[in-house]
C-alpha atoms as a PDB file:
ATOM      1  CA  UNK A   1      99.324 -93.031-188.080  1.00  0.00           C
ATOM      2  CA  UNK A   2      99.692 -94.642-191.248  1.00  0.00           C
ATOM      3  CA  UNK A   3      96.611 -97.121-193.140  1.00  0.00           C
ATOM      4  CA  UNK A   4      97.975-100.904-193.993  1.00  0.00           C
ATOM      5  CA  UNK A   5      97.250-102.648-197.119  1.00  0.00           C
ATOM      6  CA  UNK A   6      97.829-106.439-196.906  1.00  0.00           C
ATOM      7  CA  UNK A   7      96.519-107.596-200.003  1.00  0.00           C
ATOM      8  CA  UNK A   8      99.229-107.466-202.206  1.00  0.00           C
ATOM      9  CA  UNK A   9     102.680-109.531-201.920  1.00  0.00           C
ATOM     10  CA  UNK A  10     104.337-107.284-200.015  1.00  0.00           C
ATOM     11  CA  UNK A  11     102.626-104.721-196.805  1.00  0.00           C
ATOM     12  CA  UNK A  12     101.935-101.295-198.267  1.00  0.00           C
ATOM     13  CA  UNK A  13     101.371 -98.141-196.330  1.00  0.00           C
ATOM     14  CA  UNK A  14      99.705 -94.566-196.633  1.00  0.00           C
ATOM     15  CA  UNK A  15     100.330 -91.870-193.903  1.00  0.00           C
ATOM     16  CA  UNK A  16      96.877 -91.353-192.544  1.00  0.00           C
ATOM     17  CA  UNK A  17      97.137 -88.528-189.983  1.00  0.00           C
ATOM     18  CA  UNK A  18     100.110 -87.040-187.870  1.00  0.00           C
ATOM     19  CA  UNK A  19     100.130 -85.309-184.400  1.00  0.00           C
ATOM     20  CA  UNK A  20     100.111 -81.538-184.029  1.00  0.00           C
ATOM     21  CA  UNK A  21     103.359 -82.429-181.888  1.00  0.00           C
ATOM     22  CA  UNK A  22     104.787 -84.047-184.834  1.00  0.00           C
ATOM     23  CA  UNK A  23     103.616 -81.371-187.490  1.00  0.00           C
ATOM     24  CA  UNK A  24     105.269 -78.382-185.191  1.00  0.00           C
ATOM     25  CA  UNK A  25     108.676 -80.230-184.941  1.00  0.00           C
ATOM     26  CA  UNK A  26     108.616 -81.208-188.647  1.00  0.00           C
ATOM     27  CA  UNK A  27     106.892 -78.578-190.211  1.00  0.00           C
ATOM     28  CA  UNK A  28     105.219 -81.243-192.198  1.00  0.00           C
ATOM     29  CA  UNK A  29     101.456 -80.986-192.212  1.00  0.00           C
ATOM     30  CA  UNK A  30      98.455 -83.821-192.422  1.00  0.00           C
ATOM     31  CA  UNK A  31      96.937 -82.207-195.108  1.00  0.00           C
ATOM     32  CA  UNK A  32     100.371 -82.857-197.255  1.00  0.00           C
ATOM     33  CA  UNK A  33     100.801 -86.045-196.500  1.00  0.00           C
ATOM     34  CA  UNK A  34      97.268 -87.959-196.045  1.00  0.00           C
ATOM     35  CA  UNK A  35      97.157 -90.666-198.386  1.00  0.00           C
ATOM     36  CA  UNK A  36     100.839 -90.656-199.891  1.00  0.00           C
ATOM     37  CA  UNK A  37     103.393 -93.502-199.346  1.00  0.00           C
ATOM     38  CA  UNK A  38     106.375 -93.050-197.244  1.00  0.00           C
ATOM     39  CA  UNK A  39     108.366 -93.113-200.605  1.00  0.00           C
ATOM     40  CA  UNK A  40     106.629 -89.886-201.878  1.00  0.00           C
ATOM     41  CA  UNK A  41     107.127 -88.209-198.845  1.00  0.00           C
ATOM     42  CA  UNK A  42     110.753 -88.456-198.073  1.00  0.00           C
ATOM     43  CA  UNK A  43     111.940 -89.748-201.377  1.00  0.00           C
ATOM     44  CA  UNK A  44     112.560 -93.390-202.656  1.00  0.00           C
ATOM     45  CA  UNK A  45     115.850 -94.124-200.891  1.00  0.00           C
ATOM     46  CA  UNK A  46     114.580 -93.073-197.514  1.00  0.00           C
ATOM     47  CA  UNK A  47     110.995 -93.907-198.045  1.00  0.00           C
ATOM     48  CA  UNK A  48     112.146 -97.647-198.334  1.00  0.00           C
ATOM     49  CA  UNK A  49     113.789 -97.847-195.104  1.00  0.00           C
ATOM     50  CA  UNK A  50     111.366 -96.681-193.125  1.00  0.00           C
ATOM     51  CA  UNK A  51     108.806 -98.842-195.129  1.00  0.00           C
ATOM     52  CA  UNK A  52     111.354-101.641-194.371  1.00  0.00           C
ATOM     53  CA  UNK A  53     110.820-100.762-190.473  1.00  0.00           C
ATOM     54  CA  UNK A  54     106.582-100.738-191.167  1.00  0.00           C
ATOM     55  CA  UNK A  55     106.758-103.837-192.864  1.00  0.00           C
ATOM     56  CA  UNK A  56     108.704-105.843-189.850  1.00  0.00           C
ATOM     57  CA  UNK A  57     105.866-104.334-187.624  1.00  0.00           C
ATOM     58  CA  UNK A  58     103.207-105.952-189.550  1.00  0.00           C
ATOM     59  CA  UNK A  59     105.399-108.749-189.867  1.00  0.00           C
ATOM     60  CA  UNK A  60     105.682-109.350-186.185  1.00  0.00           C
ATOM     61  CA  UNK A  61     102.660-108.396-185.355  1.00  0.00           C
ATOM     62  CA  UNK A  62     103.969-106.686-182.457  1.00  0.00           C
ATOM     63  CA  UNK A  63     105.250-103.343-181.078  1.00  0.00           C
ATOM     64  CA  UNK A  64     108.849-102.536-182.199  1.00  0.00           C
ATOM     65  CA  UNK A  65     111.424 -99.344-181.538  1.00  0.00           C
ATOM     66  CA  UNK A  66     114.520 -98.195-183.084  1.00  0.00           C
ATOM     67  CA  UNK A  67     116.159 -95.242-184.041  1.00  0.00           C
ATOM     68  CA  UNK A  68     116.002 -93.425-187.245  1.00  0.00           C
ATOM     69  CA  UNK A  69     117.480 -90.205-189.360  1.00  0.00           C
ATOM     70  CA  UNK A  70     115.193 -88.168-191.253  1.00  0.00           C
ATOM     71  CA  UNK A  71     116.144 -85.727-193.454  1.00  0.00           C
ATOM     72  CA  UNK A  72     113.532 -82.612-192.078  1.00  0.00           C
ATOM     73  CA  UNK A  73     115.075 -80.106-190.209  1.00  0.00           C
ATOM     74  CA  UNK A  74     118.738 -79.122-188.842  1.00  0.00           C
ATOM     75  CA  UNK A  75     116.918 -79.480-185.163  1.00  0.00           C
ATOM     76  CA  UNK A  76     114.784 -82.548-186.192  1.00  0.00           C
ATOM     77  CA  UNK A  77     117.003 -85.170-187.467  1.00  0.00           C
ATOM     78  CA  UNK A  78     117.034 -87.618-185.208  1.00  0.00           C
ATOM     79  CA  UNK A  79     114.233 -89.630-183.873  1.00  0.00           C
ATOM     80  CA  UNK A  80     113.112 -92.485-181.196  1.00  0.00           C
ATOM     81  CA  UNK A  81     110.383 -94.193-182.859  1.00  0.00           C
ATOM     82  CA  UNK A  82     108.291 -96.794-181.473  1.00  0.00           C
ATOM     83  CA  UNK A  83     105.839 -98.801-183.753  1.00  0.00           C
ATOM     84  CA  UNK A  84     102.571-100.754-183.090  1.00  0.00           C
ATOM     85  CA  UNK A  85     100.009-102.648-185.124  1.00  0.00           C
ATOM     86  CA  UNK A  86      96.294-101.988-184.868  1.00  0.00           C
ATOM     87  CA  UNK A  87      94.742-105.865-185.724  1.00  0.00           C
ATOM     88  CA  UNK A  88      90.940-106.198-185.934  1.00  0.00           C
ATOM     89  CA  UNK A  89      89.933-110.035-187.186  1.00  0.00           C
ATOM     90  CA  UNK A  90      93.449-111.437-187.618  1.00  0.00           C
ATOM     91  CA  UNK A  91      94.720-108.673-190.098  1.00  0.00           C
ATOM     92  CA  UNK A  92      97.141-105.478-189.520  1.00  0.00           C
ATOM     93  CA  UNK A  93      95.088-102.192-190.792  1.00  0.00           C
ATOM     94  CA  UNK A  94      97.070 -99.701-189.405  1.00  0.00           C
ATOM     95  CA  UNK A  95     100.477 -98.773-187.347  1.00  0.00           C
ATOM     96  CA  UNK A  96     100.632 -96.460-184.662  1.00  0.00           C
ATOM     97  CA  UNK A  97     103.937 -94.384-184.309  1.00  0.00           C
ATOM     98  CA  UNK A  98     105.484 -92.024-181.796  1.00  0.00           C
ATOM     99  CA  UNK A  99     108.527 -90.320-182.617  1.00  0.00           C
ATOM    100  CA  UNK A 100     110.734 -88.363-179.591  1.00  0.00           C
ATOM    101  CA  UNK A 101     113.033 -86.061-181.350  1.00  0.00           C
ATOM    102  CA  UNK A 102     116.817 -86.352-179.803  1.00  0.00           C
ATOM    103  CA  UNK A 103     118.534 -84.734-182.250  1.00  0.00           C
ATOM    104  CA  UNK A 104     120.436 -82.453-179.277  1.00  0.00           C
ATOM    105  CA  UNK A 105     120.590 -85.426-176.929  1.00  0.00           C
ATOM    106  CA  UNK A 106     122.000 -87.635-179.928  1.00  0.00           C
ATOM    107  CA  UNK A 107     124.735 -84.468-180.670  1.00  0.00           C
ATOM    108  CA  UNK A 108     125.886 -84.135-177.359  1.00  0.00           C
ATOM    109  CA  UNK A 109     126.688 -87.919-176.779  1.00  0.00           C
ATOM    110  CA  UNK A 110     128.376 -87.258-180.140  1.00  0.00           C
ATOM    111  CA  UNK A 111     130.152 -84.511-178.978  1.00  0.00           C
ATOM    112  CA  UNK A 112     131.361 -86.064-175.449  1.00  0.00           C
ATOM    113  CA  UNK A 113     132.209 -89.488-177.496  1.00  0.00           C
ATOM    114  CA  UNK A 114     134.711 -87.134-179.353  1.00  0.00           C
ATOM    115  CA  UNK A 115     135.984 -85.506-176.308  1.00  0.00           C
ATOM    116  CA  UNK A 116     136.301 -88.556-174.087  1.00  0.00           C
ATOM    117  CA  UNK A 117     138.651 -89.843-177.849  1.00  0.00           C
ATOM    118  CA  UNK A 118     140.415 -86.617-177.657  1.00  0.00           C
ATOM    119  CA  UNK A 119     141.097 -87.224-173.909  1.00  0.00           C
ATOM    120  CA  UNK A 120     142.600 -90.895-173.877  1.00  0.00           C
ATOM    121  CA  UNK A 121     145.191 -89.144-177.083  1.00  0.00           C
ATOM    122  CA  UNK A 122     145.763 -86.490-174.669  1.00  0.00           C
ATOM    123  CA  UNK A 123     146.580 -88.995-171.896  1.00  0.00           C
ATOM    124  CA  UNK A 124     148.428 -91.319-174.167  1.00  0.00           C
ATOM    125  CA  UNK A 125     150.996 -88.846-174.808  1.00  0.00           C
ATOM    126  CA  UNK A 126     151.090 -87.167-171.636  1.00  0.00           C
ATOM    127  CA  UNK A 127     152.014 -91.154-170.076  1.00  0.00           C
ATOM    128  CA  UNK A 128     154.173 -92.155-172.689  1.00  0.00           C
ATOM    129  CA  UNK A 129     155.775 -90.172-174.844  1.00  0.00           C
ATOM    130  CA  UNK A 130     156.427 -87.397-172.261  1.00  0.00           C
ATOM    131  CA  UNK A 131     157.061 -89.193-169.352  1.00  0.00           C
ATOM    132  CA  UNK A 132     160.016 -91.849-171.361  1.00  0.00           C
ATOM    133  CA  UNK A 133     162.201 -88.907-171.916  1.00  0.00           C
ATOM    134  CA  UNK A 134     161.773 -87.070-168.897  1.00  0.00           C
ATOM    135  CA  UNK A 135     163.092 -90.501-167.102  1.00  0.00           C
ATOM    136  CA  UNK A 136     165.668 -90.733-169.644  1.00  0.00           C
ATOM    137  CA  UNK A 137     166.796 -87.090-168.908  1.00  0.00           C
ATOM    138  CA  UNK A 138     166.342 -87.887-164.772  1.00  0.00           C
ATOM    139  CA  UNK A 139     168.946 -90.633-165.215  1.00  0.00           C
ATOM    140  CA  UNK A 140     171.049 -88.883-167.334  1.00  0.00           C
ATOM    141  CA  UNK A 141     171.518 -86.428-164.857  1.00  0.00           C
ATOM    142  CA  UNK A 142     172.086 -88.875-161.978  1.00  0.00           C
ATOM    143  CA  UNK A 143     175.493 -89.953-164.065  1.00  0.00           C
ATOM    144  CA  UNK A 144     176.399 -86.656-164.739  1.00  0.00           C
ATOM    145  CA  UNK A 145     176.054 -85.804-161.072  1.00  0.00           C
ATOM    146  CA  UNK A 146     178.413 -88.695-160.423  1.00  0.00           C
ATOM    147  CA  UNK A 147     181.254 -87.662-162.990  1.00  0.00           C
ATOM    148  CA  UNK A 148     181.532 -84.049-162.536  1.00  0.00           C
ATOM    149  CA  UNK A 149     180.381 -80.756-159.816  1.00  0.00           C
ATOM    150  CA  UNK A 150     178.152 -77.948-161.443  1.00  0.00           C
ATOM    151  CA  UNK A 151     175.632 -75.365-159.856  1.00  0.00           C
ATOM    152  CA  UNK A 152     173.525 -75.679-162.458  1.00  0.00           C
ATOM    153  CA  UNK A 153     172.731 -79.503-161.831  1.00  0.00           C
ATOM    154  CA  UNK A 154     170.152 -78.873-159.003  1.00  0.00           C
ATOM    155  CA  UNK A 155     168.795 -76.201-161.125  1.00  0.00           C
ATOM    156  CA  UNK A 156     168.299 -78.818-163.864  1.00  0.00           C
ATOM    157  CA  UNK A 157     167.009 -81.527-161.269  1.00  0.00           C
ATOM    158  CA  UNK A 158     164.274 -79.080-160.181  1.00  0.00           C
ATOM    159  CA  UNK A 159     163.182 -78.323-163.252  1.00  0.00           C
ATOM    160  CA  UNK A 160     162.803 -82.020-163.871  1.00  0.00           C
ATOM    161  CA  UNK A 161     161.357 -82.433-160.841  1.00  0.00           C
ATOM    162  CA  UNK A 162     158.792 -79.852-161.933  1.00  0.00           C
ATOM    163  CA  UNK A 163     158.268 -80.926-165.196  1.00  0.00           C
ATOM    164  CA  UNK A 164     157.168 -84.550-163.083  1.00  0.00           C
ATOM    165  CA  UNK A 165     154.768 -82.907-161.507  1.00  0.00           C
ATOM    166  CA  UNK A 166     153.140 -80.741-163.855  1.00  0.00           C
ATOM    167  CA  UNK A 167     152.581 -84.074-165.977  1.00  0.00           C
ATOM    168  CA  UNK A 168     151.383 -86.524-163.090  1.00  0.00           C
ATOM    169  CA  UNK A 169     148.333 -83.357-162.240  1.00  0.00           C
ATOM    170  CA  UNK A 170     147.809 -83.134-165.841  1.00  0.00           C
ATOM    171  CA  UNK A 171     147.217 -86.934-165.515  1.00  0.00           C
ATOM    172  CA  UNK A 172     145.079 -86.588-162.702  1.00  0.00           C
ATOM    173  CA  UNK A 173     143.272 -83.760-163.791  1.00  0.00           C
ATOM    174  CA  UNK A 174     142.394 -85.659-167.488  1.00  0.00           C
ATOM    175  CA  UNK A 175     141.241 -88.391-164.899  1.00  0.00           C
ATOM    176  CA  UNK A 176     139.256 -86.608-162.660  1.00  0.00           C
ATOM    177  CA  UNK A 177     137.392 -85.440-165.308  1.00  0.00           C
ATOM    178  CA  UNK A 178     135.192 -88.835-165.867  1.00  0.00           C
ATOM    179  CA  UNK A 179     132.248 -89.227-164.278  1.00  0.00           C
ATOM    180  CA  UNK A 180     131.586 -91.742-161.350  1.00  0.00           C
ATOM    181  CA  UNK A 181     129.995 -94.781-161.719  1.00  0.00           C
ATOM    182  CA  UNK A 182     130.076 -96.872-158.405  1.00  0.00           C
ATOM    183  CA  UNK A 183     129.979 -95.336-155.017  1.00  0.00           C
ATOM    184  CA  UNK A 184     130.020 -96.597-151.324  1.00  0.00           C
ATOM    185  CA  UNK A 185     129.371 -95.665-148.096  1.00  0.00           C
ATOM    186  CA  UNK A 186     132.723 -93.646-146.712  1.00  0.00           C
ATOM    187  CA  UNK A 187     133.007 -92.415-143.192  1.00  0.00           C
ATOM    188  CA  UNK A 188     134.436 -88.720-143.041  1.00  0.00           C
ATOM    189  CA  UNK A 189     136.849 -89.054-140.079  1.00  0.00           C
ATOM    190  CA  UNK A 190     138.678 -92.301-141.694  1.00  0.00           C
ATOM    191  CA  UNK A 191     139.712 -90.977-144.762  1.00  0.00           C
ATOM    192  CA  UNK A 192     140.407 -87.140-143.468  1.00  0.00           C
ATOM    193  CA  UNK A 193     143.104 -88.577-141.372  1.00  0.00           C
ATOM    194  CA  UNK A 194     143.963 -91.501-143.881  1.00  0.00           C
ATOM    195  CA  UNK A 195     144.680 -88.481-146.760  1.00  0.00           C
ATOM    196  CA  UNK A 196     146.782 -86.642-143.842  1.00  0.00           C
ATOM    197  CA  UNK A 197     149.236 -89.353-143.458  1.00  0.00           C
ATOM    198  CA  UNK A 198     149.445 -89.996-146.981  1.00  0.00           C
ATOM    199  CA  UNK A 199     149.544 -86.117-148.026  1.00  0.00           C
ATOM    200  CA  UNK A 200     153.206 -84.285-147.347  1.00  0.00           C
ATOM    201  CA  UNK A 201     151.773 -81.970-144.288  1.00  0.00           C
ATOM    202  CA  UNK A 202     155.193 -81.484-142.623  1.00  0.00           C
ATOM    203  CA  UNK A 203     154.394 -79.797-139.210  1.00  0.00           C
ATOM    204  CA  UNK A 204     150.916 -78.853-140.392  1.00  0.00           C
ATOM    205  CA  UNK A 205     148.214 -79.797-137.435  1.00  0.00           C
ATOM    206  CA  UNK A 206     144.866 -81.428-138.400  1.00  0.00           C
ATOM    207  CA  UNK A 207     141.417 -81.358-136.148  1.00  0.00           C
ATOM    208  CA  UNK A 208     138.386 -83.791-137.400  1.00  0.00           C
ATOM    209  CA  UNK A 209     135.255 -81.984-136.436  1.00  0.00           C
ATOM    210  CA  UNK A 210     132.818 -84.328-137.567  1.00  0.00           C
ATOM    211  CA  UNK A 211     131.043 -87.908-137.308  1.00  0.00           C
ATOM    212  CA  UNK A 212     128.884 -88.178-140.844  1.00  0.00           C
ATOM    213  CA  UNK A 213     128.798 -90.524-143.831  1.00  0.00           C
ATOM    214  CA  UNK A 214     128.741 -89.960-147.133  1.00  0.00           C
ATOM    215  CA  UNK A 215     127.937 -91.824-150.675  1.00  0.00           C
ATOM    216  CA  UNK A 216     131.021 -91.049-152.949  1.00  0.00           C
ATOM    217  CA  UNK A 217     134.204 -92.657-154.741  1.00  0.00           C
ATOM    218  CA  UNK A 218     136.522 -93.208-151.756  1.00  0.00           C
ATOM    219  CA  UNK A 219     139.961 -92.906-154.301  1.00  0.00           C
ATOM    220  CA  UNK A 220     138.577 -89.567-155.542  1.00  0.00           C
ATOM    221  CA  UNK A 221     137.892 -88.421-152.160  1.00  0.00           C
ATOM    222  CA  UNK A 222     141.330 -89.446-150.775  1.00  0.00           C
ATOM    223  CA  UNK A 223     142.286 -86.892-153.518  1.00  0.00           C
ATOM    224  CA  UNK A 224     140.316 -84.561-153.087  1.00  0.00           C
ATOM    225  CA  UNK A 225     141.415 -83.925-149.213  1.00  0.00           C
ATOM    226  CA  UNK A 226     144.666 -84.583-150.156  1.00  0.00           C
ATOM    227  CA  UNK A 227     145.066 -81.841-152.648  1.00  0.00           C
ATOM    228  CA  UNK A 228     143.047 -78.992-150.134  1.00  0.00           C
ATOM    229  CA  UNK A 229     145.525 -80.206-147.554  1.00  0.00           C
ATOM    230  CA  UNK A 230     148.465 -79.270-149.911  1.00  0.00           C
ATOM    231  CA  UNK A 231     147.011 -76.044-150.586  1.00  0.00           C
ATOM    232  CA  UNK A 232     146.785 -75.249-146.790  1.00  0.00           C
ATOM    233  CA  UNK A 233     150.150 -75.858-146.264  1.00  0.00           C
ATOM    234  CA  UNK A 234     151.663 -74.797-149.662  1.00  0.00           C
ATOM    235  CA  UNK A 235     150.155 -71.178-148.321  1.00  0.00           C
ATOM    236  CA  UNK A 236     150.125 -71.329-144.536  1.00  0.00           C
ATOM    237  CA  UNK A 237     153.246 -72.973-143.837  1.00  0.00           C
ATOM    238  CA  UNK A 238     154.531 -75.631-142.050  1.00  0.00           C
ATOM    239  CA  UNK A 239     152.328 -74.467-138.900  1.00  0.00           C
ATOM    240  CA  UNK A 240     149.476 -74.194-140.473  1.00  0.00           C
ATOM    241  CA  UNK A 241     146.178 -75.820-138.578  1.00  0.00           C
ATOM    242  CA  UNK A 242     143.709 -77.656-141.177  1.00  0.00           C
ATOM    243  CA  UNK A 243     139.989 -78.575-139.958  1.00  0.00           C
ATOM    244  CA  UNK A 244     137.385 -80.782-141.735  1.00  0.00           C
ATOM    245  CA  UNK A 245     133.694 -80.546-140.336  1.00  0.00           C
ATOM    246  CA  UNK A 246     130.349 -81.255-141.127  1.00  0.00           C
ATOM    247  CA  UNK A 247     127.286 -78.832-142.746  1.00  0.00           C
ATOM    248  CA  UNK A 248     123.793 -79.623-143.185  1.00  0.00           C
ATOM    249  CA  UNK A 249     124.499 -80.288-146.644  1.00  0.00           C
ATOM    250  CA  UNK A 250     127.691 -81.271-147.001  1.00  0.00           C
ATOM    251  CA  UNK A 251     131.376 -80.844-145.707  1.00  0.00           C
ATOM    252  CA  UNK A 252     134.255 -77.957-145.162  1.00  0.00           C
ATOM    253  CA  UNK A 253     137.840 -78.012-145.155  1.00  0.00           C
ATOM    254  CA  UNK A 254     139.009 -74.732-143.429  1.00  0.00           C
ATOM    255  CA  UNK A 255     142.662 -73.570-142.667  1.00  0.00           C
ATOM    256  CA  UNK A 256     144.532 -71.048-140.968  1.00  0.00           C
ATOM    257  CA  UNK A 257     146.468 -69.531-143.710  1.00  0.00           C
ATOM    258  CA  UNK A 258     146.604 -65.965-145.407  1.00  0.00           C
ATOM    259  CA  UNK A 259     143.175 -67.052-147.403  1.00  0.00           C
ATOM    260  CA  UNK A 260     141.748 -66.449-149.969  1.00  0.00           C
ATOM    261  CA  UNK A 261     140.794 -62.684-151.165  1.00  0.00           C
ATOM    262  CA  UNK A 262     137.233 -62.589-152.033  1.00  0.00           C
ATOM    263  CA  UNK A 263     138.431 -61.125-155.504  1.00  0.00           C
ATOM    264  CA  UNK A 264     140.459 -63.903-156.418  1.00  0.00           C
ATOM    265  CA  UNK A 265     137.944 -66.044-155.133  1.00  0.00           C
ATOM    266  CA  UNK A 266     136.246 -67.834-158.585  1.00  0.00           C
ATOM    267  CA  UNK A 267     139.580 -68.058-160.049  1.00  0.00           C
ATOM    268  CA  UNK A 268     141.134 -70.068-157.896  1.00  0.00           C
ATOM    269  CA  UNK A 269     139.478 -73.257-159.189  1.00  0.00           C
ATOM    270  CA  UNK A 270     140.985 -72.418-162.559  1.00  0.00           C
ATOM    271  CA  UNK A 271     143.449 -74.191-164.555  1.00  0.00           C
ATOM    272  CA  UNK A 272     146.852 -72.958-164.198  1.00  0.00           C
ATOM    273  CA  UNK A 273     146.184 -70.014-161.359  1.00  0.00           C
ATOM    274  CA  UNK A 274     148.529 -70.403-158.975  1.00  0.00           C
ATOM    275  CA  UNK A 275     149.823 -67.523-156.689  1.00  0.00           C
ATOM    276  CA  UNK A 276     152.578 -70.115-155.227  1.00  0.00           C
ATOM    277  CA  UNK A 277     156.168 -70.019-157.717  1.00  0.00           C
ATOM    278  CA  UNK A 278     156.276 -73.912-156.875  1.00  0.00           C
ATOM    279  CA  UNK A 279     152.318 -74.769-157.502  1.00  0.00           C
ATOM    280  CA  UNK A 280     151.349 -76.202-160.706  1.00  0.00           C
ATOM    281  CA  UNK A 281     148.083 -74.431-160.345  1.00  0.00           C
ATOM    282  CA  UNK A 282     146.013 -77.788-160.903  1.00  0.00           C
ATOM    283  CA  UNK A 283     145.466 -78.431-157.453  1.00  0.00           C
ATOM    284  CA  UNK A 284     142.342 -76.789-156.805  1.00  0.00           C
ATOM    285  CA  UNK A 285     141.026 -77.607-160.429  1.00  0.00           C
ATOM    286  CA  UNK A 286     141.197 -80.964-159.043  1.00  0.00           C
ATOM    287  CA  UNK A 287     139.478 -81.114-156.523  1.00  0.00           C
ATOM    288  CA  UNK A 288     136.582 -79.151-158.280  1.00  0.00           C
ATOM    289  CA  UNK A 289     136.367 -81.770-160.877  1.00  0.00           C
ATOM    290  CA  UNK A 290     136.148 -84.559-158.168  1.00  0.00           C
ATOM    291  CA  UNK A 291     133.565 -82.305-156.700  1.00  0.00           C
ATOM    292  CA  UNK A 292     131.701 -82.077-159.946  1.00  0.00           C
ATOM    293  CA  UNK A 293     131.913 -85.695-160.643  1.00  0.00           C
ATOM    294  CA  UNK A 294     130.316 -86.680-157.645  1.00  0.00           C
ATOM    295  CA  UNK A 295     127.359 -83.810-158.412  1.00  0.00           C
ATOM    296  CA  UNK A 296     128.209 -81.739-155.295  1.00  0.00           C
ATOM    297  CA  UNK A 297     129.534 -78.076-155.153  1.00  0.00           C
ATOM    298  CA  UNK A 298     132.130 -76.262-154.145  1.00  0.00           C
ATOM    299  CA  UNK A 299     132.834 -72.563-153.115  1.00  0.00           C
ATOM    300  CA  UNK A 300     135.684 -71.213-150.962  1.00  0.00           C
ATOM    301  CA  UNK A 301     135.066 -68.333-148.196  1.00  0.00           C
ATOM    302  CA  UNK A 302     136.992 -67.047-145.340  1.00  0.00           C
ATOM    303  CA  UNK A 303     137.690 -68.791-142.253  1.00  0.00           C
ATOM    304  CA  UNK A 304     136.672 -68.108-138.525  1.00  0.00           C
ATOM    305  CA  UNK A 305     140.352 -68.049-138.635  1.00  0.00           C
ATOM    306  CA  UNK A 306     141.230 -65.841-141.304  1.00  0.00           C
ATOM    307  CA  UNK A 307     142.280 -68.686-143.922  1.00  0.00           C
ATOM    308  CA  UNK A 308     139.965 -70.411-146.450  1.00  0.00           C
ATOM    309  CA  UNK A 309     137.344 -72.787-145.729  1.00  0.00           C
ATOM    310  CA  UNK A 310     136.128 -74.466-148.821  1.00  0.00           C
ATOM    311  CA  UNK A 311     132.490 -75.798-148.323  1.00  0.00           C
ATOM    312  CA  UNK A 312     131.240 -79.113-150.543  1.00  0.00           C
ATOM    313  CA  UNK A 313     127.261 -78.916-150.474  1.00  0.00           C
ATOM    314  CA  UNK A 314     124.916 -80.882-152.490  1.00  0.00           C
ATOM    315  CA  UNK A 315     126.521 -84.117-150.818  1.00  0.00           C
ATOM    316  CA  UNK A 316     124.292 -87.367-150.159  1.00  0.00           C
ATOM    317  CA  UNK A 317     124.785 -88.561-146.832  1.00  0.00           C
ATOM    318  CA  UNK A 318     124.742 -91.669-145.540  1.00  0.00           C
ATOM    319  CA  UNK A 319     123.489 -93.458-142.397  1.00  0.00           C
END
C-alpha cells in the first residue's frame, strides 16, 4: 500500500504498509520501508520504473497489471502485480498492490521455451541434413546394384534401411513429445481396425472388444495403436492374436506373445530398450509420450493369455 502525493508536477509515492504475505516472501519488513520512496528502497534505477508503473495508475485512474523483476531474492524475482487507485473527492491518495510471486512458474516456461528451441534444431537436422545423404547413399546403391553382384550390397541396403528407420522414430518421437491442443470425439472400434490395415500385421489376427468413445488427437492415436500392434507382432510372430477392449477408465491393448517379464516391465517404455535385433527401441517410448500428451497413463501387465496387455487409464470418455 503506498500514500499518493498529487500536489507537485509529477505523482509522488511513499510505501505505507506491506502484507505479512509480502514481508515473508521478500524478507522486507513495514517497519523498513514506511514512509520511504520506491527509489530508496530498491535503488534509483529500479525505483523509477516501478514509480513509472504508480504514476500511470494515478494517471488512469484505474486498475492496471503487468509484470515486473525485482531484485530481492533468488526465489522472489519475479512478480504479477496488479495496481489500483484509492480516490476520495476526485483525487488519487493511495494505490493498492498485490504482487503473486512466479518466479518458478516464469523459470520453467523459460526452461521449456529453451527445450522446445533445442527440439526444432534437433529436428532440423534429423530432416535435413541426415535424411539428404542417406537418400543420396540409397540411390547410390541402386546403381551400384545395377553395374556389378556383391554379398555385401543387401548388407549395406539393410543398414540403410535401418538407419531410415531409426531417423523417421526419432522424428516421431521429437513430435510426440508436444503437447495436444485440439481434440475430438474418436470412436475406439474405427480407428483400432483403421491402424490395423495401415500397420504391417502380416498374418497377425485382431478382435475389437469394445463400443466406447473417447476425447483425444485421432493422428496420435492412429499411432499409438499402430506402434503396440508392431510390438505384438515384432514379438509374437506372424500368428500372433492382438485385442483392444474397454476399462472403466480407459482402454487395453493385449496380445498373445511371450510378454513382458514383470522385471523388465518399467523399462520397456524407455528410449532405446529393445530386446528385438531389428527394433529401434522407440516404439514403446512412443506410444508413452502420446499417452502422456493426452494426460492418460500407461502400464503394461500380463495377459489372460500369457502376452502383454498394456492398459491406458486416466482417459476422458465420450458419449
Amino acid at each position: 500500500m503506498l500514500d499518493v502525493d498529487t500536489t507537485g508536477e509529477d505523482p509522488a509515492f511513499e510505501f505505507a504498509r506491506l502484507s505479512p504475505g509480502y514481508e515473508t516472501q521478500t524478507g522486507i519488513s513495514t517497519e523498513e520501508v514506511r514512509g520511504k520512496t520506491p527509489q530508496a528502497v530498491f535503488g534509483s534505477e529500479r525505483g523509477a520504473e516501478l514509480e513509472a508503473n504508480y504514476t500511470r495508475c494515478v494517471e488512469q485512474r484505474a486498475p492496471i497489471s503487468y509484470r515486473e523483476e525485482l531484485n530481492i531474492a533468488e526465489d522472489a524475482r519475479i512478480w504479477e502485480t496488479s495496481l489500483a487507485p484509492v480516490i476520495i473527492d476526485g483525487d488519487v491518495i493511495r494505490i493498492v498492490g498485490i504482487a503473486r510471486n512466479v518466479t518458478d512458474q516464469v523459470e520453467r516456461e523459460r526452461e521449456i521455451q529453451t527445450q522446445n528451441e533445442r527440439l526444432e534444431e534437433f529436428t532440423s537436422v534429423v530432416s535435413h541434413d541426415l535424411r539428404n545423404p542417406l537418400s543420396v547413399a540409397e540411390g547410390r546403391l541402386e546403381l551400384i546394384r545395377d553395374v556389378c553382384e556383391s554379398d555385401h550390397i543387401d548388407d549395406v541396403a539393410q543398414a540403410l534401411g535401418r538407419m531410415d528407420t531409426l531417423i523417421e522414430d526419432m522424428l516421431t518421437l521429437a513430435q510426440e513429445a508436444e503437447q495436444i491442443d485440439e481434440t475430438e470425439v474418436i470412436g475406439l472400434a474405427n480407428i483400432v481396425k483403421s491402424s490395423w490395415q495401415t500397420a504391417n500385421t502380416e498374418q497377425a489376427v485382431l478382435e475389437i472388444e469394445t463400443s466406447q468413445s473417447v476425447e483425444g488427437d485421432r493422428n496420435r492415436l492412429q499411432q499409438l495403436f499402430e506402434n503396440l500392434y508392431r510390438n505384438a507382432v515384432e514379438h509374437g510372430g506372424d500368428g500372433v492374436t492382438v485385442s483392444v477392449g474397454s476399462m472403466d477408465d480407459g482402454f487395453y491393448v493385449a496380445d498373445t506373445g511371450p510378454g513382458i517379464p514383470e522385471s523388465e516391465r518399467e523399462e520397456v517404455f524407455e528410449a532405446g530398450y529393445s530386446t528385438n535385433e531389428d527394433g529401434t527401441g522407440f516404439g514403446l517410448r512412443i506410444v508413452e509420450q502420446i499417452a502422456d500428451a493426452h494426460g492418460w497413463e500407461i502400464t503394461v501387465t500380463e495377459s489372460k493369455g500369457g502376452g502383454a496387455r498394456f492398459e491406458i487409464t486416466g482417459v476422458q470418455k465420450a458419449e
